[in-house]
Protein backbone atom coordinates (compact mmCIF):
# COMPACT_ATOMS: atom_id res chain seq x y z
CA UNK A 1 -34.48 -245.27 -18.83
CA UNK A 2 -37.62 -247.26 -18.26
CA UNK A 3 -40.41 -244.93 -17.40
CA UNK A 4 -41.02 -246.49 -14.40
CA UNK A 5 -37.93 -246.55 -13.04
CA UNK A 6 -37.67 -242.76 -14.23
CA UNK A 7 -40.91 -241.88 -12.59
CA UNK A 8 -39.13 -243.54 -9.40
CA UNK A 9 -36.11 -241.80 -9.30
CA UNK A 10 -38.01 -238.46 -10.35
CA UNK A 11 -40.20 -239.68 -6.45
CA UNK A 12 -37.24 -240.11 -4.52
CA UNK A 13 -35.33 -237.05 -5.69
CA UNK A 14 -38.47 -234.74 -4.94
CA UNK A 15 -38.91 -236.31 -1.29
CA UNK A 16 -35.20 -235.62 -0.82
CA UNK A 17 -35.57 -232.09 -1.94
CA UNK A 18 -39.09 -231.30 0.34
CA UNK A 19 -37.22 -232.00 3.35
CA UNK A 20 -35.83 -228.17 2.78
CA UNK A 21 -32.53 -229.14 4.35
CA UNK A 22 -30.49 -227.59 2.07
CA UNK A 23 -31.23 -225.57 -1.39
CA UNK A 24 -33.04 -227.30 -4.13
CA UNK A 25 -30.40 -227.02 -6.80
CA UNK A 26 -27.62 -228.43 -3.66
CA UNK A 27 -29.49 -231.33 -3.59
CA UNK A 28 -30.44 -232.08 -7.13
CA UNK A 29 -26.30 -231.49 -8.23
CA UNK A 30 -26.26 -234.10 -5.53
CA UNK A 31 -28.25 -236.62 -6.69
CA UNK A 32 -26.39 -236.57 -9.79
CA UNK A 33 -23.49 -237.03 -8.82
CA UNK A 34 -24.34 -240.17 -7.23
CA UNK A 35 -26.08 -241.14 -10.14
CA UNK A 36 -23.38 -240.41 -13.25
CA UNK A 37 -25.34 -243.05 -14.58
CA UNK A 38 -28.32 -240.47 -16.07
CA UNK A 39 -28.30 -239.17 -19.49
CA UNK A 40 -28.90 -236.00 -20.34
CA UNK A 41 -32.25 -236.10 -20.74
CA UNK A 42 -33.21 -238.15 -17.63
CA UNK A 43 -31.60 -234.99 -15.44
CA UNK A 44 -33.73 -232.29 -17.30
CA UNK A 45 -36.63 -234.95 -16.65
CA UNK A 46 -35.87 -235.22 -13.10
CA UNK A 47 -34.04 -231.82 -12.17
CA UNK A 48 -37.74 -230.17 -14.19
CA UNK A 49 -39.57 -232.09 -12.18
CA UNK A 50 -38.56 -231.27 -8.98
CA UNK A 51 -39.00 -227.45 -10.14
CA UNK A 52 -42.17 -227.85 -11.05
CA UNK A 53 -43.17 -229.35 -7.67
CA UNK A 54 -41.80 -226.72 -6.28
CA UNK A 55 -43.25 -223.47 -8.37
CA UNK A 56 -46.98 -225.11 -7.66
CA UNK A 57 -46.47 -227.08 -4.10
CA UNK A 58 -49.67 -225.59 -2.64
CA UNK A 59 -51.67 -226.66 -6.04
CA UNK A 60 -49.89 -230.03 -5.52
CA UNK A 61 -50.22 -230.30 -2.22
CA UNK A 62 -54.05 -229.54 -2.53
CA UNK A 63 -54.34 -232.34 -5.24
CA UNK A 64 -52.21 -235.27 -3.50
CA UNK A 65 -54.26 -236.50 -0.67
CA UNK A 66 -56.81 -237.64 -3.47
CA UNK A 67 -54.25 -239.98 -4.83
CA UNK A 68 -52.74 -242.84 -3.96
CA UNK A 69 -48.92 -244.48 -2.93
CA UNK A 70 -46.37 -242.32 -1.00
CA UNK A 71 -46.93 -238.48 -0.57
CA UNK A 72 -43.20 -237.69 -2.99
CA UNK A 73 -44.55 -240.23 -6.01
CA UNK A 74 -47.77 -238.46 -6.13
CA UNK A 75 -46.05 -234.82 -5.93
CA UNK A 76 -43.61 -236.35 -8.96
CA UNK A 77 -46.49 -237.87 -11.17
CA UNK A 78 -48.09 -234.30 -10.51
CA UNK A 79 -45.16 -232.24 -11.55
CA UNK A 80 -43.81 -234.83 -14.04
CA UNK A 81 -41.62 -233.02 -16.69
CA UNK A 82 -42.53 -234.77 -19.91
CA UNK A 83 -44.96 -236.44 -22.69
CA UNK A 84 -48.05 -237.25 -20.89
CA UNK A 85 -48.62 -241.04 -22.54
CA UNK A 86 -44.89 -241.95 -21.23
CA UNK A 87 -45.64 -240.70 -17.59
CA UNK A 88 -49.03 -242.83 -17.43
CA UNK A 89 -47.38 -246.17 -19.12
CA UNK A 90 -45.89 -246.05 -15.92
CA UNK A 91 -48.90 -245.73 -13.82
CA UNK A 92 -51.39 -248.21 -12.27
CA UNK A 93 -54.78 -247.43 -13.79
CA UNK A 94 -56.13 -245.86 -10.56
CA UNK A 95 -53.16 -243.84 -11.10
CA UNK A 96 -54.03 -243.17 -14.48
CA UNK A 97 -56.92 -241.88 -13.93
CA UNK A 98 -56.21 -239.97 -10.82
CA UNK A 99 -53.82 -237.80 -13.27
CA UNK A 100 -56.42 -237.43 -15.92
CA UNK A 101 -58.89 -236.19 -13.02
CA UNK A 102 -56.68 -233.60 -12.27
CA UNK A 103 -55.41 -232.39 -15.27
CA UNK A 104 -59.32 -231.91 -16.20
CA UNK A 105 -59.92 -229.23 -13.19
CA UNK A 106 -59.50 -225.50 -14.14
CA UNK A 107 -57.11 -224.06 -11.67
CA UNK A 108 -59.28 -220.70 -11.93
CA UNK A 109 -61.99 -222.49 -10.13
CA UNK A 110 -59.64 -222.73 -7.09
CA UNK A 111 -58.75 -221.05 -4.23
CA UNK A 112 -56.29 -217.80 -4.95
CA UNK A 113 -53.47 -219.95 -2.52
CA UNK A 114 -53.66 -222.67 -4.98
CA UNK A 115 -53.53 -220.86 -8.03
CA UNK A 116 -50.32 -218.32 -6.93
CA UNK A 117 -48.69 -221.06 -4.83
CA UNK A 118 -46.61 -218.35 -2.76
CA UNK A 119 -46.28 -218.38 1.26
CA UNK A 120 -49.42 -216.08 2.83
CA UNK A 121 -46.54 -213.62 4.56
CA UNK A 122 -45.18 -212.91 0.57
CA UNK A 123 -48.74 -212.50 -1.20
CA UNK A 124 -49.80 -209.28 0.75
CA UNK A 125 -46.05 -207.00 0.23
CA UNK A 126 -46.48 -208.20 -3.45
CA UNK A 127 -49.82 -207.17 -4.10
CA UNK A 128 -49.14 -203.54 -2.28
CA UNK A 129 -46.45 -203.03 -4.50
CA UNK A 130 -47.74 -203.98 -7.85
CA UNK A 131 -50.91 -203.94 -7.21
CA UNK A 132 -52.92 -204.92 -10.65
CA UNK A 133 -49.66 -206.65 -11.64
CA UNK A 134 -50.26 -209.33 -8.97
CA UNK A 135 -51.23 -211.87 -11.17
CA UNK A 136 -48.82 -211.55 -14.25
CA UNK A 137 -45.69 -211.52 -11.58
CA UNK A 138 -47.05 -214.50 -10.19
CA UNK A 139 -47.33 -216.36 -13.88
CA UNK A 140 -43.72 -214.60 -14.07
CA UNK A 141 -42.16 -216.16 -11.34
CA UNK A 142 -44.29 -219.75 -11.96
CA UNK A 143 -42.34 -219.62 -15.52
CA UNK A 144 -38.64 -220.62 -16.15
CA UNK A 145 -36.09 -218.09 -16.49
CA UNK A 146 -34.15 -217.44 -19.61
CA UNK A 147 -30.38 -217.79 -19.89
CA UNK A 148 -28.99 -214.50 -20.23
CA UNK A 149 -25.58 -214.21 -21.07
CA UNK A 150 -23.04 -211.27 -20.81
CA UNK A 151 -20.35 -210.63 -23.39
CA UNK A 152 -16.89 -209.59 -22.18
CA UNK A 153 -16.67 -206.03 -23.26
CA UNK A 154 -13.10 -206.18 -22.79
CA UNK A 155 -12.10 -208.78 -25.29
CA UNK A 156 -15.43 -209.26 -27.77
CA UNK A 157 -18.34 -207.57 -28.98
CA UNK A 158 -21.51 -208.09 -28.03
CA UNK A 159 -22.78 -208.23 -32.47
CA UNK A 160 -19.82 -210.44 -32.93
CA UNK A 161 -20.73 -213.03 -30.56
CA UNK A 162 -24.02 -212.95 -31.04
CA UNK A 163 -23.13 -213.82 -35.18
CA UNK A 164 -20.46 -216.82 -33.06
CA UNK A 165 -23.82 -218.30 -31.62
CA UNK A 166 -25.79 -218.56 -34.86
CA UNK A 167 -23.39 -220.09 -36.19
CA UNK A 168 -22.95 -222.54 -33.43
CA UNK A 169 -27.08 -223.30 -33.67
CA UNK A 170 -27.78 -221.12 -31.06
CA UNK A 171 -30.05 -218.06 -30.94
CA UNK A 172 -29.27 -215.41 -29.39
CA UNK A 173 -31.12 -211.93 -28.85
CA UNK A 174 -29.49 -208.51 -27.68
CA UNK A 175 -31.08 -207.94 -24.24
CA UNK A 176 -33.66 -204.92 -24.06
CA UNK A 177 -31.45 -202.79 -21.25
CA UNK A 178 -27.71 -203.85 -20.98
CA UNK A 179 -25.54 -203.32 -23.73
CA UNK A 180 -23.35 -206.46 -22.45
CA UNK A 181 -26.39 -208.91 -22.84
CA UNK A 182 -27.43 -211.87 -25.20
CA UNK A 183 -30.85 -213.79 -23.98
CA UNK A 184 -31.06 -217.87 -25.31
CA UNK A 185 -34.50 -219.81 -25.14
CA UNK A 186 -33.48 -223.20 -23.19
CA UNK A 187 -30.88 -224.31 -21.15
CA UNK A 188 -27.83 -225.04 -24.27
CA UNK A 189 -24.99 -226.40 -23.05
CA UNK A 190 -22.72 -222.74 -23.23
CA UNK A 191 -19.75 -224.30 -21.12
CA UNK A 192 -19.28 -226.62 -24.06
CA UNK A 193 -18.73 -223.03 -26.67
CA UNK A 194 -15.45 -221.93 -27.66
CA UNK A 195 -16.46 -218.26 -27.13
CA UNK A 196 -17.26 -219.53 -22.93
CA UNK A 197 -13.70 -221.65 -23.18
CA UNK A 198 -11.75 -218.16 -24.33
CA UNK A 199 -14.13 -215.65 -21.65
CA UNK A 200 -15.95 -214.27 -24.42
CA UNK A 201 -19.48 -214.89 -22.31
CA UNK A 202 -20.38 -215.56 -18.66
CA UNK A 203 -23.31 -216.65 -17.63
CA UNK A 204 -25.60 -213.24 -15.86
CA UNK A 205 -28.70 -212.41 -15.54
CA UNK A 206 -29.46 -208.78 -16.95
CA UNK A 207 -30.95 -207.70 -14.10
CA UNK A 208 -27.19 -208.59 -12.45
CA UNK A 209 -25.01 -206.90 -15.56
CA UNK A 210 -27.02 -203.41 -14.72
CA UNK A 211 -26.25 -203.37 -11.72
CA UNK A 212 -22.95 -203.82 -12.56
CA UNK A 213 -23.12 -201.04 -15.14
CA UNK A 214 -24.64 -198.57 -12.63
CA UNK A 215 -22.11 -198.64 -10.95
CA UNK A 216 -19.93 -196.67 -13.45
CA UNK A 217 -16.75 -197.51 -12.47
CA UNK A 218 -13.93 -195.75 -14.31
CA UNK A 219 -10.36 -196.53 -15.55
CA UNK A 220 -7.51 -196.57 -12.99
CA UNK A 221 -9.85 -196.32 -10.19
CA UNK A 222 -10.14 -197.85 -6.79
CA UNK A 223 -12.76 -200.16 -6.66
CA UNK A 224 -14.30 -202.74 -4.23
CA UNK A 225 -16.86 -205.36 -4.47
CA UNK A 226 -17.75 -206.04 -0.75
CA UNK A 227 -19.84 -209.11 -1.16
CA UNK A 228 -18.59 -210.79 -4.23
CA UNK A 229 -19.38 -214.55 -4.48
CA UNK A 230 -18.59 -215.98 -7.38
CA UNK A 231 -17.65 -212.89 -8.64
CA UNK A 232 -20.25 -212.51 -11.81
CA UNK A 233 -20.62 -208.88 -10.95
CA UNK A 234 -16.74 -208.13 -10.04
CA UNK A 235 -15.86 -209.70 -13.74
CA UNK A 236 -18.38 -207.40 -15.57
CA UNK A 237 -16.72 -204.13 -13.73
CA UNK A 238 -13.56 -205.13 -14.35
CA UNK A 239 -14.57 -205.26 -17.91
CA UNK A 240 -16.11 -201.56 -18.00
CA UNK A 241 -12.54 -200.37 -15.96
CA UNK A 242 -10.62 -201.59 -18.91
CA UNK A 243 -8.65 -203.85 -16.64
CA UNK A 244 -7.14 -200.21 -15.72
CA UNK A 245 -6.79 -199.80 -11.60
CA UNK A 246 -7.70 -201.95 -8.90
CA UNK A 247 -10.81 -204.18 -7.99
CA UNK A 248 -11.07 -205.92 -4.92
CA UNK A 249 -13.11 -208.79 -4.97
CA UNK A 250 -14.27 -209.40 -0.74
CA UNK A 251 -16.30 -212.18 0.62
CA UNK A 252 -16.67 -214.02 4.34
CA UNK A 253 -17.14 -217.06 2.17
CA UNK A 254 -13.07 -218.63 0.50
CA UNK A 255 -15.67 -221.05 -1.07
CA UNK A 256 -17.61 -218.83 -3.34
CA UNK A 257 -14.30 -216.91 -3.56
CA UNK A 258 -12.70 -220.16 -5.26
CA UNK A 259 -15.62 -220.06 -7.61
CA UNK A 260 -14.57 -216.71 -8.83
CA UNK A 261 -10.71 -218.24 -9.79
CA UNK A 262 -11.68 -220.09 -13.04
CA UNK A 263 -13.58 -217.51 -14.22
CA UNK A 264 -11.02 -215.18 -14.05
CA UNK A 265 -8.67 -216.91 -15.69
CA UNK A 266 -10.87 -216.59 -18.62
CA UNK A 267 -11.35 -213.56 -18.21
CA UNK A 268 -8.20 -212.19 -18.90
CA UNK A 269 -8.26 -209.49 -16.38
CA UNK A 270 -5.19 -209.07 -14.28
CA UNK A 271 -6.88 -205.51 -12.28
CA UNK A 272 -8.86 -207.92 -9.73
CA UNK A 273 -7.47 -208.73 -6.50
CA UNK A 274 -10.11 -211.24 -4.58
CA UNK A 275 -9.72 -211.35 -0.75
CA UNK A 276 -11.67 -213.44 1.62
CA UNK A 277 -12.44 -211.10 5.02
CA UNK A 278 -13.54 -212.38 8.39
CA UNK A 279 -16.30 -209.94 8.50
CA UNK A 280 -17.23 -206.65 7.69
CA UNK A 281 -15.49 -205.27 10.37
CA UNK A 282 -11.44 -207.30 9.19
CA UNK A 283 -8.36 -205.20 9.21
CA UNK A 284 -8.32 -205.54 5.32
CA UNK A 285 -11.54 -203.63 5.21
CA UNK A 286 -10.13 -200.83 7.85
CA UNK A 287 -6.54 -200.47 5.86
CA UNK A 288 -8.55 -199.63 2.72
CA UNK A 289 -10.80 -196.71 4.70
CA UNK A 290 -11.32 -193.44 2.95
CA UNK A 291 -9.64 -194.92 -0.46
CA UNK A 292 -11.91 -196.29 -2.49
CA UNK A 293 -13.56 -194.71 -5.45
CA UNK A 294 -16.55 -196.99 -6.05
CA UNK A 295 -18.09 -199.86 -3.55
CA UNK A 296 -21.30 -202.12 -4.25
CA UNK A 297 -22.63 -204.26 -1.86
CA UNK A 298 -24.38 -206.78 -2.91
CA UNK A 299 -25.55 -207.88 0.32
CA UNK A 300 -26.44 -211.10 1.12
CA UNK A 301 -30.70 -211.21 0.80
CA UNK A 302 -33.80 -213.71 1.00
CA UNK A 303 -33.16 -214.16 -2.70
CA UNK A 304 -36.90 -213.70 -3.28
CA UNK A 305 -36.53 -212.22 -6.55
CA UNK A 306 -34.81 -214.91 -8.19
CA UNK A 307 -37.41 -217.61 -7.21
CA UNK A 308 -38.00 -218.37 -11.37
CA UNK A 309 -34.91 -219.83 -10.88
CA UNK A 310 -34.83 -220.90 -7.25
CA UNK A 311 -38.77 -221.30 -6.48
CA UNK A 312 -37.87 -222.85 -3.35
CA UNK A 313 -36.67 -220.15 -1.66
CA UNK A 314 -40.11 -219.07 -0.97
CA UNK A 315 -40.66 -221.87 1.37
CA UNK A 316 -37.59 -222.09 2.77
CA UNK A 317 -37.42 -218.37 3.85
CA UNK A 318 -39.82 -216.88 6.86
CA UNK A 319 -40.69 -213.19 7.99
CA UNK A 320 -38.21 -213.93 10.91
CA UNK A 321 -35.24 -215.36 8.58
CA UNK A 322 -35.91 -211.70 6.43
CA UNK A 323 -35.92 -209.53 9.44
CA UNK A 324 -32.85 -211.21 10.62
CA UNK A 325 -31.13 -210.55 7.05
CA UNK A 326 -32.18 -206.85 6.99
CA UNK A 327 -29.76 -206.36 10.70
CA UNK A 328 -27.44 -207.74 8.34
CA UNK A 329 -27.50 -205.58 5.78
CA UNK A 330 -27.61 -202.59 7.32
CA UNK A 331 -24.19 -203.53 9.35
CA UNK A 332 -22.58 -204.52 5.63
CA UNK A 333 -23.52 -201.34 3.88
CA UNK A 334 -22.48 -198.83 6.84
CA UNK A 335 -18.89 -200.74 6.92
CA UNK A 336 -18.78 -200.59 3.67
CA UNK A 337 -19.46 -196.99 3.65
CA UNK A 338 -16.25 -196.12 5.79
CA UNK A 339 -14.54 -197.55 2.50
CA UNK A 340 -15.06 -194.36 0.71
CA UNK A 341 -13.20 -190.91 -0.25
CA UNK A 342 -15.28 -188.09 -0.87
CA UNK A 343 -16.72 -187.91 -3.86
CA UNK A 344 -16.75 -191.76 -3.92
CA UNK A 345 -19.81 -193.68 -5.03
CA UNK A 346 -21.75 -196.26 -3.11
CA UNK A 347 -24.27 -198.95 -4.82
CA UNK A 348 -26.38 -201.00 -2.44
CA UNK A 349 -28.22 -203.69 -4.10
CA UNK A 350 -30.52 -206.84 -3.13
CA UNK A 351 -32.22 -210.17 -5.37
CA UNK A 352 -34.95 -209.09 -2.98
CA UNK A 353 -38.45 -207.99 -3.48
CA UNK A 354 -39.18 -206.99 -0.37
CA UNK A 355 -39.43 -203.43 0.95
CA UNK A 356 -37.63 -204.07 3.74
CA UNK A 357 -34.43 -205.76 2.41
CA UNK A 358 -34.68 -202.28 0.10
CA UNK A 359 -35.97 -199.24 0.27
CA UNK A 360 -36.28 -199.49 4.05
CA UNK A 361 -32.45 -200.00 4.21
CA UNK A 362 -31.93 -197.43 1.96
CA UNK A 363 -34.08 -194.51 3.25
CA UNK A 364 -32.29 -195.35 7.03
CA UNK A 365 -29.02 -195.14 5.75
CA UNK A 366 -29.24 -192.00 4.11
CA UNK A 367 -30.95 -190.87 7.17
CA UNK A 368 -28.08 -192.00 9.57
CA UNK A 369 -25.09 -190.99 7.09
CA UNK A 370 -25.56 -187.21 6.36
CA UNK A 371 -22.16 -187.31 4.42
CA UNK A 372 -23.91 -189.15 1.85
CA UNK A 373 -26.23 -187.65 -0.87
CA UNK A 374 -28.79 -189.85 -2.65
CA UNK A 375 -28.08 -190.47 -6.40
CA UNK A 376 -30.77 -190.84 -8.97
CA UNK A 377 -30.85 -194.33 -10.25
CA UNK A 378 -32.85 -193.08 -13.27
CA UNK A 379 -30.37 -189.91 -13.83
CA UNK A 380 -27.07 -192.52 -13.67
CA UNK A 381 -29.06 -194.60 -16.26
CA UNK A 382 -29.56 -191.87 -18.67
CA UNK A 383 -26.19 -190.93 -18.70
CA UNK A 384 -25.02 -193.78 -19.54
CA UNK A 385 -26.97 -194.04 -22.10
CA UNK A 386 -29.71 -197.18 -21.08
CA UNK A 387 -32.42 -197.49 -23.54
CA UNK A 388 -35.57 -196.52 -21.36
CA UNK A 389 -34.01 -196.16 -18.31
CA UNK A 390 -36.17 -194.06 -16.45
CA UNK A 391 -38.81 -196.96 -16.86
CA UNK A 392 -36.90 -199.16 -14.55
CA UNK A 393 -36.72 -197.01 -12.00
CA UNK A 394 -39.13 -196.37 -8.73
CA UNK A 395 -39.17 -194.06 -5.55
CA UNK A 396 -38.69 -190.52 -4.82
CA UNK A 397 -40.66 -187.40 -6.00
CA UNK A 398 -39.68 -187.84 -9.68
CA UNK A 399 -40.21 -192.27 -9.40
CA UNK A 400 -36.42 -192.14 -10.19
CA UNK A 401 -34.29 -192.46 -7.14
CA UNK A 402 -33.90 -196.58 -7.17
CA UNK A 403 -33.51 -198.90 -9.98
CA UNK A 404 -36.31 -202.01 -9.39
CA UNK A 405 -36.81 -204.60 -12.45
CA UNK A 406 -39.78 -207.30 -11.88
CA UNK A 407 -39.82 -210.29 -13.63
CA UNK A 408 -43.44 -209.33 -15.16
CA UNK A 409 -42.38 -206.51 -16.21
CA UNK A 410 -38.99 -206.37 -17.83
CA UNK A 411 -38.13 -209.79 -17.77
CA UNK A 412 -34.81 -210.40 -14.91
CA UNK A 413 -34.75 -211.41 -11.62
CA UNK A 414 -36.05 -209.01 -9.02
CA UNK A 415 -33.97 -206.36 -8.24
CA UNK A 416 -33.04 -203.14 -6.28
CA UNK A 417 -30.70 -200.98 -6.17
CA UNK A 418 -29.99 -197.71 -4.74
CA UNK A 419 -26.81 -194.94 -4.70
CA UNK A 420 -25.19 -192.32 -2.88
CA UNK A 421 -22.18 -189.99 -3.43
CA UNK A 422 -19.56 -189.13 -0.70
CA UNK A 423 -19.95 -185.50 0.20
C-alpha cells in the first residue's frame, strides 16, 4: 500500500477507535473485515498503530495541538507503527518537521501525566501498592505483551512441543511459573500450527494457566467454572482432572459460551459440560447446591491488569464503572459459594489491579461466610510444586494468603487470586 494511503487508513481507524464506543480490538477486527483487502503487514501497521495511540494518548494528546490537519491524522503520524523515512514520504514538509520536532523532546523533561499516560484516579492505588515499582509497571504496561501459550497436559508435553516449534521456526521458552507454559517473542501466526489444529496449545496467558493450576482440581471430581467465557481456564482444568469427572463450564453470556465449542473440540475432552445461566441466582446453579468439589469465579472485572494488551481499558473504565463491578462481584462469589460441599474449595480471581475488585472482596467475604476458612495462596503453590511460589504471593501475616503477579515484576497480566475451604 502507498504510504499515504496507509498513513490514511492508519487516521481513520484511530478516530474510529477514540470514540470509545466499543473495545479497541472490537473495532479494529472490524475494520478489517471491511477491508479484506489489507495484507498482512498493513493490519500489524494499522492494528500497532492504534495501540500505540492508545498506551501514550496523554503524551499524544499533549503533542497534537502543535500540529497540523485533523486531530486522528496527527494522533496516527504520532503513533505510526513503522520505518520512520516511509511515514514522512507521506508527509507535507510542515508535517515533516512537526514529527522530527517531537521525536527530538525527551519525554523525562515532561510532566509525570505525560510520561505514564494512565487516568489520575489509577496513578495514586498504583503507586500505594508498589510504591518504588511505579515507574517500571508503568514501562510494563506501555510495552506489548508476549504470547504465552499453554500445552495440553492431557495429550502432549510441554518439552515435546516446545522441540514441535523449533522446528516449525518458532522459539519457544518454558514459562518461569506454570509447568503448562511456552512464551514466543511476536505475534506468529499459531492458528496456522499443526500442534494448535490437533489441541496440542491454546493460546493463555501464564498469569491465567496458574490460576487455573491453583485451583487443584482432582480426578473424578465435581467441578464448576462459574464465569467461563471462552473457556481458556475451564480447558486447562479439564486437562489437570484427566478428563476424569465433571466440569461445568457457566456463563450469562451463550456468545462467549460458543467461543468455548471449537476449542473443545480440539481439545479432546469429553468431562466438560458448558451451560449458559440467566444469572447467578438460575435454577441450574440452585440444583447443583452443596455438590461441588471445586468452584472459581473468575468474575467479571475492570480488566485493568491486562491493559499491555488492552491499553484502552484505562480510558474507557471510571471509579464509578469499578465500584459498580465490585457489587457485582461480591453477589457472583457468595452464589457461587452455596455451590459447595464441605470440604470443597473456592478460588476467586480478578484481571484487576485494584484493591477493591480484590482484596477488599476477599477480606468481606471471609468476614460474612464463617463456614469458610482462608487458604494460603503461597502454601497451595508450594505443594504443588511452583518454582518460587511464595514470591508471587501478597497479604496476610506471612505475605502469603493471595496470589498477585504484576506485569513488572513477573511478567503476566495483573492478577489476584484468593481461596477458601468449606468447613
Amino acid at each position: 500500500m502507498h504510504p499515504k494511503a496507509l498513513l490514511d487508513a492508519s487516521a481513520e481507524l484511530v478516530g474510529r477507535v477514540l470514540k470509545f464506543d466499543h473495545p479497541a480490538d472490537a473495532v479494529v477486527s472490524r475494520y478489517f473485515r471491511d477491508n479484506r483487502s489489507l495484507g498482512p503487514r498493513e493490519r500489524a501497521t494499522l492494528a500497532e498503530t492504534v495501540y500505540t495511540v492508545l498506551r501514550k494518548k496523554l503524551l499524544f494528546d499533549h503533542f497534537a495541538p502543535s500540529g497540523m490537519g485533523p486531530r486522528e491524522r496527527r494522533m496516527a503520524i504520532l503513533g505510526f507503527h513503522g520505518d520512520r523515512d516511509f511515514l514522512k514520504s507521506a508527509l507535507s514538509p510542515q508535517e515533516r518537521e512537526w514529527i522530527d520536532q517531537c521525536d527530538a523532546i525527551d519525554t523525562k523533561d515532561l510532566l509525570e501525566r505525560h510520561r505514564h499516560n494512565l487516568p489520575e484516579w489509577l496513578v495514586a492505588p498504583l503507586k500505594q501498592q508498589v510504591g518504588d515499582g511505579f515507574w517500571a509497571l508503568v514501562e510494563a504496561l506501555n510495552e506489548p505483551a508476549p504470547l504465552d501459550l499453554r500445552v495440553n497436559a492431557l495429550t502432549d508435553k510441554r518439552e515435546d512441543v516446545q522441540k514441535e516449534l523449533k522446528l516449525a521456526g518458532l522459539q519457544a521458552q518454558a514459562t518461569p511459573y506454570s509447568p503448562w507454559g511456552l512464551r514466543l517473542e511476536g505475534k506468529p501466526a499459531v492458528n496456522k500450527l499443526d500442534a494448535f489444529a490437533r489441541g496440542a496449545i491454546e493460546v493463555q496467558d501464564e498469569g491465567s494457566q496458574l490460576l487455573a493450576l491453583l485451583l487443584d482440581a482432582k480426578r473424578g471430581e465435581m467441578v464448576v467454572d462459574f464465569c467461563a467465557g471462552a473457556g481458556g481456564k475451564t480447558l486447562a482444568i479439564g486437562a489437570s482432572m484427566r478428563n476424569t469427572g465433571r466440569l461445568y463450564a457457566f456463563d450469562t453470556s451463550a456468545h462467549r459460551l460458543d467461543a468455548l465449542k471449537p476449542r473443545l473440540a480440539r481439545s479432546k475432552l469429553s468431562n466438560v459440560y458448558p451451560a449458559a445461566i440467566a444469572n447467578e441466582r438460575d435454577e441450574r446453579v440452585k440444583r447443583l447446591a452443596g455438590k461441588i468439589d471445586r468452584v472459581i469465579v473468575d468474575a467479571p472485572c475492570s480488566g485493568l491488569g491486562t491493559l499491555r494488551r488492552n491499553p484502552d481499558l484505562k480510558w474507557r473504565q471510571s471509579p464509578q464503572s469499578v465500584e459498580e463491578m465490585t457489587v457485582k462481584q461480591a453477589a457472583i462469589l457468595q452464589s457461587a459459594a452455596r455451590l459447595l460441599k464441605p470440604g470443597g474449595r473456592l478460588l476467586y480471581a480478578t484481571c484487576s489491579v485494584l484493591p477493591q475488585e480484590n482484596e477488599a472482596i476477599a477480606e468481606a467475604f471471609t468476614g460474612a461466610n464463617r463456614e469458610f476458612s482462608p487458604l494460603a495462596a503461597g502454601e497451595v503453590l508450594s505443594n504443588l510444586k511452583v518454582a518460587q511460589g511464595s514470591s508471587l504471593t501478597s497479604g496476610g501475616g506471612d505475605g502469603q494468603q493471595y496470589l498477585r503477579l504484576w506485569p513488572h515484576t513477573r511478567g503476566t497480566d495483573g492478577f489476584f487470586a484468593a481461596l477458601w475451604v468449606k468447613n
